[in-house]
C-alpha atoms as a PDB file:
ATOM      1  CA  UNK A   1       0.000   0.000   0.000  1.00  0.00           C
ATOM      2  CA  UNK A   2       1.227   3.435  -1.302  1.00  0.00           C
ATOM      3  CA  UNK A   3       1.628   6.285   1.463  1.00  0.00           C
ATOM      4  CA  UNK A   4      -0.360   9.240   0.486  1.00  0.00           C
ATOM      5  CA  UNK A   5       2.233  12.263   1.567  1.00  0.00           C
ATOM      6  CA  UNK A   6       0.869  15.954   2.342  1.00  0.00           C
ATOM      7  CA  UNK A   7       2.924  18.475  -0.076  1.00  0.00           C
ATOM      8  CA  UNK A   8       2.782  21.988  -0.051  1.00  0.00           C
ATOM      9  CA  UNK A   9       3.341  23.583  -3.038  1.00  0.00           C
ATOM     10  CA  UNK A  10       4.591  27.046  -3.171  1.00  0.00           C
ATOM     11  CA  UNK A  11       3.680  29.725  -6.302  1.00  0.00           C
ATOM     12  CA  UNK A  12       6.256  32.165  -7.106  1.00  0.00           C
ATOM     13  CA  UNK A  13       5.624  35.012  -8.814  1.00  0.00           C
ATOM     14  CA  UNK A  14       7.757  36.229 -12.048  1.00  0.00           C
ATOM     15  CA  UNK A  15       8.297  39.510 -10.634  1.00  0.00           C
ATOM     16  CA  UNK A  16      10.260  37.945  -7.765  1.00  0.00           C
ATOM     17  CA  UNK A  17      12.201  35.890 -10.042  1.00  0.00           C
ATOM     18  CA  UNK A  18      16.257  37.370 -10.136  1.00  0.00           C
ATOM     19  CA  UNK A  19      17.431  37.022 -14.163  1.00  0.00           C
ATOM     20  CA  UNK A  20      20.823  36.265 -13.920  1.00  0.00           C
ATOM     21  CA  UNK A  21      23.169  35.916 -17.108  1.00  0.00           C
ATOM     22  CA  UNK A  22      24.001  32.584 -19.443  1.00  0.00           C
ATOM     23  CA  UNK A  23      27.452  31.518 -19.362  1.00  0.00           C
ATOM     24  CA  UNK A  24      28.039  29.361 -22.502  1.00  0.00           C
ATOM     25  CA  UNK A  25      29.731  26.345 -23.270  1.00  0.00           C
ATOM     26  CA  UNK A  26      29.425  26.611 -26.481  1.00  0.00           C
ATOM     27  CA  UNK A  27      27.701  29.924 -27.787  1.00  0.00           C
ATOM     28  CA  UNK A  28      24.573  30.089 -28.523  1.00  0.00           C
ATOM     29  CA  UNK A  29      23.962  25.666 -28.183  1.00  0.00           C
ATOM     30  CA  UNK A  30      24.879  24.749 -24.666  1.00  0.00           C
ATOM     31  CA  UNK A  31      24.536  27.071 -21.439  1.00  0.00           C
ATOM     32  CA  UNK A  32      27.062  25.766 -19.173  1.00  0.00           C
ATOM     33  CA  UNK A  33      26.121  23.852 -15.882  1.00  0.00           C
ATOM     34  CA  UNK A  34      22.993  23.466 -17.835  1.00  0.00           C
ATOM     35  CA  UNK A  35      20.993  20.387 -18.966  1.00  0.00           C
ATOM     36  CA  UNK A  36      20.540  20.490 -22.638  1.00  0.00           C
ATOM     37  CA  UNK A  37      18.782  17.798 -24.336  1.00  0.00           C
ATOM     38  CA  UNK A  38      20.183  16.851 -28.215  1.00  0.00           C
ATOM     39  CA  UNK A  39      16.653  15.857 -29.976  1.00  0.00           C
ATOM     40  CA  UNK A  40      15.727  14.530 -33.053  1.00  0.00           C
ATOM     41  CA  UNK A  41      14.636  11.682 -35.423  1.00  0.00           C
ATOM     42  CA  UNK A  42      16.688   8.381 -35.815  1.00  0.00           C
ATOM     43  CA  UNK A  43      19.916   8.313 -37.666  1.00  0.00           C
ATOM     44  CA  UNK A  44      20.058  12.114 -37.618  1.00  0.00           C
ATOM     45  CA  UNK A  45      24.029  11.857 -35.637  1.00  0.00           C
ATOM     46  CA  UNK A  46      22.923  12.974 -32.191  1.00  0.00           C
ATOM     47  CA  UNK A  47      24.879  10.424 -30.530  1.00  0.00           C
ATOM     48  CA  UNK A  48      28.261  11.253 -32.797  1.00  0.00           C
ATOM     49  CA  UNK A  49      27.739  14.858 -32.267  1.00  0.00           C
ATOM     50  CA  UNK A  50      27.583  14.709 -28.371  1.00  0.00           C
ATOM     51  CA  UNK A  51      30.803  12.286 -28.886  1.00  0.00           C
ATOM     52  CA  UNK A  52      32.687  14.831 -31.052  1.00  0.00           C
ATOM     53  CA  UNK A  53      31.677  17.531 -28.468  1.00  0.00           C
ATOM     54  CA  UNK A  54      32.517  15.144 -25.169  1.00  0.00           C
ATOM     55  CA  UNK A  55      36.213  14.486 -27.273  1.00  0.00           C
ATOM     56  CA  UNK A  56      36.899  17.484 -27.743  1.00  0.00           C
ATOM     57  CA  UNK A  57      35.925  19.030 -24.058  1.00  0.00           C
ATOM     58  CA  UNK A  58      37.862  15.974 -22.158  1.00  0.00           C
ATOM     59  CA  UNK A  59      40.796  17.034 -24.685  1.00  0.00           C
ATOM     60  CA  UNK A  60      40.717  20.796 -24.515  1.00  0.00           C
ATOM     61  CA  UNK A  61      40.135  21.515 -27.691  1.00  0.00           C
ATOM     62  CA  UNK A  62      37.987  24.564 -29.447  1.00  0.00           C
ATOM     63  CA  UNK A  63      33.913  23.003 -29.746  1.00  0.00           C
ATOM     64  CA  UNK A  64      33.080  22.588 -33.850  1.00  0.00           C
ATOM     65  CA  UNK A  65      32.143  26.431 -35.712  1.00  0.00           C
ATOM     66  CA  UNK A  66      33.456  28.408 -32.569  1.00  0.00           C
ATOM     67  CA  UNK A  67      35.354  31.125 -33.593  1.00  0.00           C
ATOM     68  CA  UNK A  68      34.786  33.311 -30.794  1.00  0.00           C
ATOM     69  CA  UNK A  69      37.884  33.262 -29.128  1.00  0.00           C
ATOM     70  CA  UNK A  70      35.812  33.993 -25.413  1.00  0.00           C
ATOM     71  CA  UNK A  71      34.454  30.553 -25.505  1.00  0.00           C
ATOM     72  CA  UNK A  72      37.139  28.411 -26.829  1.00  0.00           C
ATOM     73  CA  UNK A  73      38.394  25.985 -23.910  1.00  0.00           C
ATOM     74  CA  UNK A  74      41.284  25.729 -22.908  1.00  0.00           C
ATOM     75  CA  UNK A  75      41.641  22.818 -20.176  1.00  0.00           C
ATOM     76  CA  UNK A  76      40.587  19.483 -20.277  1.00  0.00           C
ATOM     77  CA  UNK A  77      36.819  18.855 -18.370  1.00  0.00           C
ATOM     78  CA  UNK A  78      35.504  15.890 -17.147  1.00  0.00           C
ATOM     79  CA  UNK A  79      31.597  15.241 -18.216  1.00  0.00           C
ATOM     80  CA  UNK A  80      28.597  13.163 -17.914  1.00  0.00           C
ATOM     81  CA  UNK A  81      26.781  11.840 -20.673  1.00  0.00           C
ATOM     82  CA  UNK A  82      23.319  10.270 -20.439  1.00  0.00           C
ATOM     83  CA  UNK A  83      22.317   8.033 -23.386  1.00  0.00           C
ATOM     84  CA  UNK A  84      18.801   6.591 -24.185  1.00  0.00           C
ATOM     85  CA  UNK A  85      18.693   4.545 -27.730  1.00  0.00           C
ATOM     86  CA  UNK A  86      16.186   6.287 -29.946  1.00  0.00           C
END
């Protein structure tokens, strides 16, 4: 038998939301310390792009098309990928 637990939501209104600025990963695709989901049909080369991007992050190298010197990385990271078959 299933507990039924008493939750109390809480409403927050916009107007006391803070905005605070996007750092980037990789300008204008991936906010950094962000979740991003990589969606589309079968066979379109999600999983070899998130590869190619996880390579090149855990090597240092620049991200593909960035040629905006800010966001090019520099040091090697260390990431977490989460794959579900399509």
């Amino acid at each position: 038998m299933v507990e039924k637990q008493n939750v109390e939501l809480k409403l927050i209104h916009m107007e006391d939301v803070v905005s605070k600025e996007v750092e980037w990963l990789w300008y204008p695709y991936i906010p950094y310390g962000k979740i991003t989901i990589i969606e589309g049909d079968p066979g379109e080369g999600k999983t070899t792009l998130v590869l190619k991007l996880a390579a090149a992050l855990s090597r240092g190298l620049p991200l593909p098309c960035d040629d905006d010197k800010e966001y090019i990385r520099q040091q090697k990271m260390e990431l977490k990928i989460q794959l579900s078959p399509d």
